[in-house]
C-alpha atoms as a PDB file:
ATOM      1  CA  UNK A   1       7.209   4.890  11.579  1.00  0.00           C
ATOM      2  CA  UNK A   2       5.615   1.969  10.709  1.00  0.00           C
ATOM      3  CA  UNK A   3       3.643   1.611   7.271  1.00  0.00           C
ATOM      4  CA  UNK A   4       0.110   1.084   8.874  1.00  0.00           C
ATOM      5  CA  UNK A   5       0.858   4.858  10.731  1.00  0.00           C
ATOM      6  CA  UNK A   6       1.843   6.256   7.179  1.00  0.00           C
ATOM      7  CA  UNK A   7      -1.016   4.315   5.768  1.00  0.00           C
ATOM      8  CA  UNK A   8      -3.243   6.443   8.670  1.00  0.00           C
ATOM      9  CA  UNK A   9      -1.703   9.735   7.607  1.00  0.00           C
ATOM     10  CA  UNK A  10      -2.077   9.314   3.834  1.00  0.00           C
ATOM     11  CA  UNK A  11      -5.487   8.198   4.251  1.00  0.00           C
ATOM     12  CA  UNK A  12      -6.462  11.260   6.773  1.00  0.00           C
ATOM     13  CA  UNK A  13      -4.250  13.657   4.612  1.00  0.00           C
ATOM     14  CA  UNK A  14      -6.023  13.010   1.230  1.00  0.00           C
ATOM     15  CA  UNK A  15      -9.750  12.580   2.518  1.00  0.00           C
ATOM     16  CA  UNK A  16     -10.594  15.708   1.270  1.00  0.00           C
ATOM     17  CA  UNK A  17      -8.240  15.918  -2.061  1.00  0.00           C
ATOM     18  CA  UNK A  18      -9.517  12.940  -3.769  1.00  0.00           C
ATOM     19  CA  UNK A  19     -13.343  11.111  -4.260  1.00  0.00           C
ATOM     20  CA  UNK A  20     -14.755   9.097  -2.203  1.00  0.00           C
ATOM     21  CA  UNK A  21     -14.729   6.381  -4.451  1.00  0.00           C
ATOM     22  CA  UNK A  22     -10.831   6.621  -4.822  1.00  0.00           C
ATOM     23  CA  UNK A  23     -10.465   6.303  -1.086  1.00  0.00           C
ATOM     24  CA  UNK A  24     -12.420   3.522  -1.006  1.00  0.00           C
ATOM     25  CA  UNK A  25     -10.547   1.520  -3.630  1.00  0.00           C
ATOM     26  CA  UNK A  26      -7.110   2.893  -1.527  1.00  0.00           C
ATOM     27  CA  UNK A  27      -8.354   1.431   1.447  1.00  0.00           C
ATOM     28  CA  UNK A  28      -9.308  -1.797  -0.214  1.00  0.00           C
ATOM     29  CA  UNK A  29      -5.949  -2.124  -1.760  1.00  0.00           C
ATOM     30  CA  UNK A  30      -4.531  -1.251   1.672  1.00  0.00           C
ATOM     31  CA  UNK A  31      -6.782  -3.450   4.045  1.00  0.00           C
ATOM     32  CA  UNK A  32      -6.674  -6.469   1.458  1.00  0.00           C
ATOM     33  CA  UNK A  33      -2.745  -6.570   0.250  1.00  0.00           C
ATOM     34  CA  UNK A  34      -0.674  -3.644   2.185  1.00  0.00           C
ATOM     35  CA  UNK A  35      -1.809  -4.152   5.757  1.00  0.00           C
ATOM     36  CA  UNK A  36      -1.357  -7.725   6.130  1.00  0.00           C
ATOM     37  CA  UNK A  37       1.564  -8.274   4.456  1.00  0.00           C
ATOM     38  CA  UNK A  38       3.556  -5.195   5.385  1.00  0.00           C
ATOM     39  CA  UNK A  39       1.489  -3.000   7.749  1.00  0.00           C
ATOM     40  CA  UNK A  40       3.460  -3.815  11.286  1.00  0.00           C
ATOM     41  CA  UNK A  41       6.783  -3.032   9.209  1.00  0.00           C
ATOM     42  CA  UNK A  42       9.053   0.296   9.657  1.00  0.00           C
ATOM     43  CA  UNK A  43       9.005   2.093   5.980  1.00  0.00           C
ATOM     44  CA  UNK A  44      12.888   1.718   6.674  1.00  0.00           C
ATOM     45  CA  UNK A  45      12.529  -1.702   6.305  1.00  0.00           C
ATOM     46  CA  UNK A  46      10.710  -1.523   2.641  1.00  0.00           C
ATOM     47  CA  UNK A  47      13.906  -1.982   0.522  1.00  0.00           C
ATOM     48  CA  UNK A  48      14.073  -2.512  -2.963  1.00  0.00           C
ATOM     49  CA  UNK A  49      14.579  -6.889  -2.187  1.00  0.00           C
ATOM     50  CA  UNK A  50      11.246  -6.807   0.191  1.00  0.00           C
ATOM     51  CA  UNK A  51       8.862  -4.716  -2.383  1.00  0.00           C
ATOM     52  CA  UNK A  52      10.158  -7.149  -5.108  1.00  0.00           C
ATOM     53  CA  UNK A  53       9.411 -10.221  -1.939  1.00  0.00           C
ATOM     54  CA  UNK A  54       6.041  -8.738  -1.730  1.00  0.00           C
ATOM     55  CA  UNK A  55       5.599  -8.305  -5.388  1.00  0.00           C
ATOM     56  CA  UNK A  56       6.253 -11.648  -6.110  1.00  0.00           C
ATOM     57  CA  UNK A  57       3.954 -12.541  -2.863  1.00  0.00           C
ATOM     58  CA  UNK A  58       1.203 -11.198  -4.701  1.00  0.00           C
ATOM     59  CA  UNK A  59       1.569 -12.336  -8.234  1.00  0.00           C
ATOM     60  CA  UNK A  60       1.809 -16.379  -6.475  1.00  0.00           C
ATOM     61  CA  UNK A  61      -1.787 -15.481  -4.593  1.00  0.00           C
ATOM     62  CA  UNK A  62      -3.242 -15.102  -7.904  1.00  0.00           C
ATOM     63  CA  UNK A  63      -3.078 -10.888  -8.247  1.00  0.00           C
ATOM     64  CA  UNK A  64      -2.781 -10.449 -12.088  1.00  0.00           C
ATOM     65  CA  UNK A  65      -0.396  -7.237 -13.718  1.00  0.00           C
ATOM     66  CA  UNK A  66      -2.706  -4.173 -13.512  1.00  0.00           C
ATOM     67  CA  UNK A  67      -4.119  -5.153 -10.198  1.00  0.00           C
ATOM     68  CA  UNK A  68      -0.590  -6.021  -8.698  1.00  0.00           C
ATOM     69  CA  UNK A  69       0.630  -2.473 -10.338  1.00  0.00           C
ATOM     70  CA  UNK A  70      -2.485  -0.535  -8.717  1.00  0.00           C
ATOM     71  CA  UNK A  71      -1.537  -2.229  -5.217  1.00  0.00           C
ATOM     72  CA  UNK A  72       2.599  -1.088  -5.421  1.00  0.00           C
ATOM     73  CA  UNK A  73       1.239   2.742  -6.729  1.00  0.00           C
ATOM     74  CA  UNK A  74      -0.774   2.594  -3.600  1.00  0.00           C
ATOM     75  CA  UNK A  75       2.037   1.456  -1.270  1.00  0.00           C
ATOM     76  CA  UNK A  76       4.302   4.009  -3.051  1.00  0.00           C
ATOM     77  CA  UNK A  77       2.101   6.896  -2.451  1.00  0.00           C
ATOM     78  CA  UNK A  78       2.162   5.815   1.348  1.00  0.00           C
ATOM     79  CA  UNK A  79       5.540   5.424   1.345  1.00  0.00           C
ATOM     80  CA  UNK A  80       6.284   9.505   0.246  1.00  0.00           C
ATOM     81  CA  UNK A  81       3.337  11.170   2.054  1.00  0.00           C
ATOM     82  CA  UNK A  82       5.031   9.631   5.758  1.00  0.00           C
END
């Protein structure tokens, strides 16, 4: 499974267990950071050395410590509802 088809199930699965407003920020975090970086990837292929790659990817585009934190809690919570 790739991460944009867990991104689609976690987003469908939680519509009606969290506020509208929180979805909206998860699919911010998702269509700004997650999707274009990682969303044509198979979870498989998240290991440990391509979340720290993607980390580090964010922190050079200018994403400061809480907002680079939200964005890997988001991708984390994607990565156990699949």
């Amino acid at each position: 499974m790739k991460v944009r088809e867990a991104w689609s199930l976690f987003r469908n699965g939680h519509r009606d267990s969290v506020s509208e407003a929180t979805l909206r920020d998860y699919e911010r975090v998702y269509e700004r950071h997650i999707g274009p970086l990682l969303g044509e990837l198979k979870l498989r292929e998240l290991t440990a050395e391509r979340l720290g790659v993607f980390e580090r990817e964010l922190r050079r585009g200018g994403i400061g410590p809480s907002a680079c934190a939200t964005v890997m809690r988001v991708l984390e919570a994607v990565r156990r509802g699949a």
